[in-house]
Protein backbone atom coordinates (compact mmCIF):
# COMPACT_ATOMS: atom_id res chain seq x y z
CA UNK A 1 3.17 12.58 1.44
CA UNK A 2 1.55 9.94 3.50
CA UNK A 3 2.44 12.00 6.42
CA UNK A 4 1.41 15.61 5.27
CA UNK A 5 -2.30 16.69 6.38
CA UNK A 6 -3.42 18.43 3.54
CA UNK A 7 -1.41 15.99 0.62
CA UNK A 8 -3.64 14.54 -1.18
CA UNK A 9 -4.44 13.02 -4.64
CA UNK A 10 -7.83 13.07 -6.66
CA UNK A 11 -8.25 10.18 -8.72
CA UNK A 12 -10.71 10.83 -11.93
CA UNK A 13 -13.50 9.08 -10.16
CA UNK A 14 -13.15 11.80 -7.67
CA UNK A 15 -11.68 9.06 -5.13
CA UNK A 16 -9.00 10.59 -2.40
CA UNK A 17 -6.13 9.08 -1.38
CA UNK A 18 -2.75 9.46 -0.13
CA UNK A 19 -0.51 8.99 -2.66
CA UNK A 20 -0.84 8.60 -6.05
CA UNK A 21 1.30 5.31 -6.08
CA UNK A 22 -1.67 3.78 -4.13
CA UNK A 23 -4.60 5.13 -6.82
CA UNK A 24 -6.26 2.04 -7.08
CA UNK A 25 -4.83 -0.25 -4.48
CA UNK A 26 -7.76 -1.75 -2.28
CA UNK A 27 -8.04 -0.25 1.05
CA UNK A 28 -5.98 2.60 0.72
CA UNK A 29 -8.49 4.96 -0.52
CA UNK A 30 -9.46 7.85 1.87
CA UNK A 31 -12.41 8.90 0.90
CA UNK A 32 -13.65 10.88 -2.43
CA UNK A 33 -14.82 14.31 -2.76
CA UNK A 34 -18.78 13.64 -2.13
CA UNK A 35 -18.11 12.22 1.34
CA UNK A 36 -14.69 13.50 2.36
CA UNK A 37 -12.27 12.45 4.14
CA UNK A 38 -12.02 9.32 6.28
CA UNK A 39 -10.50 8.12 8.90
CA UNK A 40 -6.99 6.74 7.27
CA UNK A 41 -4.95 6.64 10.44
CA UNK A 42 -4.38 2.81 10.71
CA UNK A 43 -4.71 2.08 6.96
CA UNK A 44 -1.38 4.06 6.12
CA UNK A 45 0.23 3.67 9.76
CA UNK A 46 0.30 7.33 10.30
CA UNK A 47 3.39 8.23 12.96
CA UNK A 48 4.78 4.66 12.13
CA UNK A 49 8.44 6.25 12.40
CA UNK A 50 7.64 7.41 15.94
CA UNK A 51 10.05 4.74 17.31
CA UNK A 52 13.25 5.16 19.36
CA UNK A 53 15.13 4.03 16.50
CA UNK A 54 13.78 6.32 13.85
CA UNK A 55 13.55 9.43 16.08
CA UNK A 56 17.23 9.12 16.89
CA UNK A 57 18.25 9.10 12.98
CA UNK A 58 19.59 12.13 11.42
CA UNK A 59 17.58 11.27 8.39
CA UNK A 60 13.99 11.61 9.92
CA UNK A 61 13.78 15.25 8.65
CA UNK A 62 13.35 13.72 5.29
CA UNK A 63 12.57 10.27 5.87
CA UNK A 64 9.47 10.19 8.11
CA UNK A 65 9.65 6.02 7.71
CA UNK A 66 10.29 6.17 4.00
CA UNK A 67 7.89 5.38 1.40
CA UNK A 68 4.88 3.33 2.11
CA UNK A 69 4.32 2.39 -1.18
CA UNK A 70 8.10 0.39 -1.29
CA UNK A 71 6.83 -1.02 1.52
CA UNK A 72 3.63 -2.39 0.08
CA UNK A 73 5.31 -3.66 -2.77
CA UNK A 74 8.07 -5.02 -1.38
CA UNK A 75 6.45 -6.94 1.47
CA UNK A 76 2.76 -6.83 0.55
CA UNK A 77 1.93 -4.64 3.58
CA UNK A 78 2.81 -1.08 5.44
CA UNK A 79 2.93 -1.86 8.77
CA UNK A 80 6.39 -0.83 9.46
CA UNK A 81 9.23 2.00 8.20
CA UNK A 82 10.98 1.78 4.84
CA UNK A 83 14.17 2.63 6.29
CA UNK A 84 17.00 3.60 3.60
CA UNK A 85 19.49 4.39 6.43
CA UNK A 86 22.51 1.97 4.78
CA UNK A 87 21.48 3.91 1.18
CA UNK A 88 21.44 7.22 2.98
CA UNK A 89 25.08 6.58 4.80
CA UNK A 90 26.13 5.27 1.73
CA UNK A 91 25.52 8.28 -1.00
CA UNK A 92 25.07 11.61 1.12
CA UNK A 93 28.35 12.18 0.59
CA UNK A 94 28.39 11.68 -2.94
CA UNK A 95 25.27 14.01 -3.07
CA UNK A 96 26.73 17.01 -1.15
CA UNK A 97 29.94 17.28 -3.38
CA UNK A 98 27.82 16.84 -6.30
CA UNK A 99 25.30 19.43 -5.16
CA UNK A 100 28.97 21.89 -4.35
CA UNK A 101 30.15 21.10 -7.65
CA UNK A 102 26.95 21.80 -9.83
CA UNK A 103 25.65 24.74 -7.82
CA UNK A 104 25.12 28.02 -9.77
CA UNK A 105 28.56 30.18 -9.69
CA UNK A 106 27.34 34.07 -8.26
CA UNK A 107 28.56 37.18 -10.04
């Protein structure tokens, strides 16, 4: 979501921000609906998955760095990918034959 242009979340104070995990985390607001938008680039490391590493994965399509939040929480900043590559590896598998086995029958 972090990554999307036009994703965004309105708090009830009319605050913006990026994702509604970070609603009232300090410093990750983006701005609030009298003033718009600001500049959030380096707050939320926008384009932090543009590294050799991440580009070459077959799990950028859906990855894009993985979730900032996780990252916050996890080591109390988001200056770097999320990556999930071992968990990825680990259940696609699992999740294609279970998406085969539960998908709708036709006729």
């Amino acid at each position: 979501m972090v990554e999307f242009l036009d994703d965004t979340v309105i708090n009830y104070d009319g605050s913006i921000w990026k994702c509604p995990a970070f609603i009232g985390w300090e410093g990750l607001v983006v701005g609030d609906l009298k003033s718009g938008l600001g500049d959030y680039r380096s707050s939320h490391n926008l384009d932090v998955w543009k590294k050799e590493e991440c580009l070459d994965c077959a799990y950028l399509p859906f990855c894009f760095g993985g979730c900032r939040f996780l990252k916050l929480l996890r080591d109390g900043r988001i200056d770097d990918v999320d990556c999930r590559k071992a968990y990825f590896d680990a259940t696609l598998g699992e999740f294609i034959r279970q998406d085969l086995r539960l998908r709708p029958k036709k006729g």
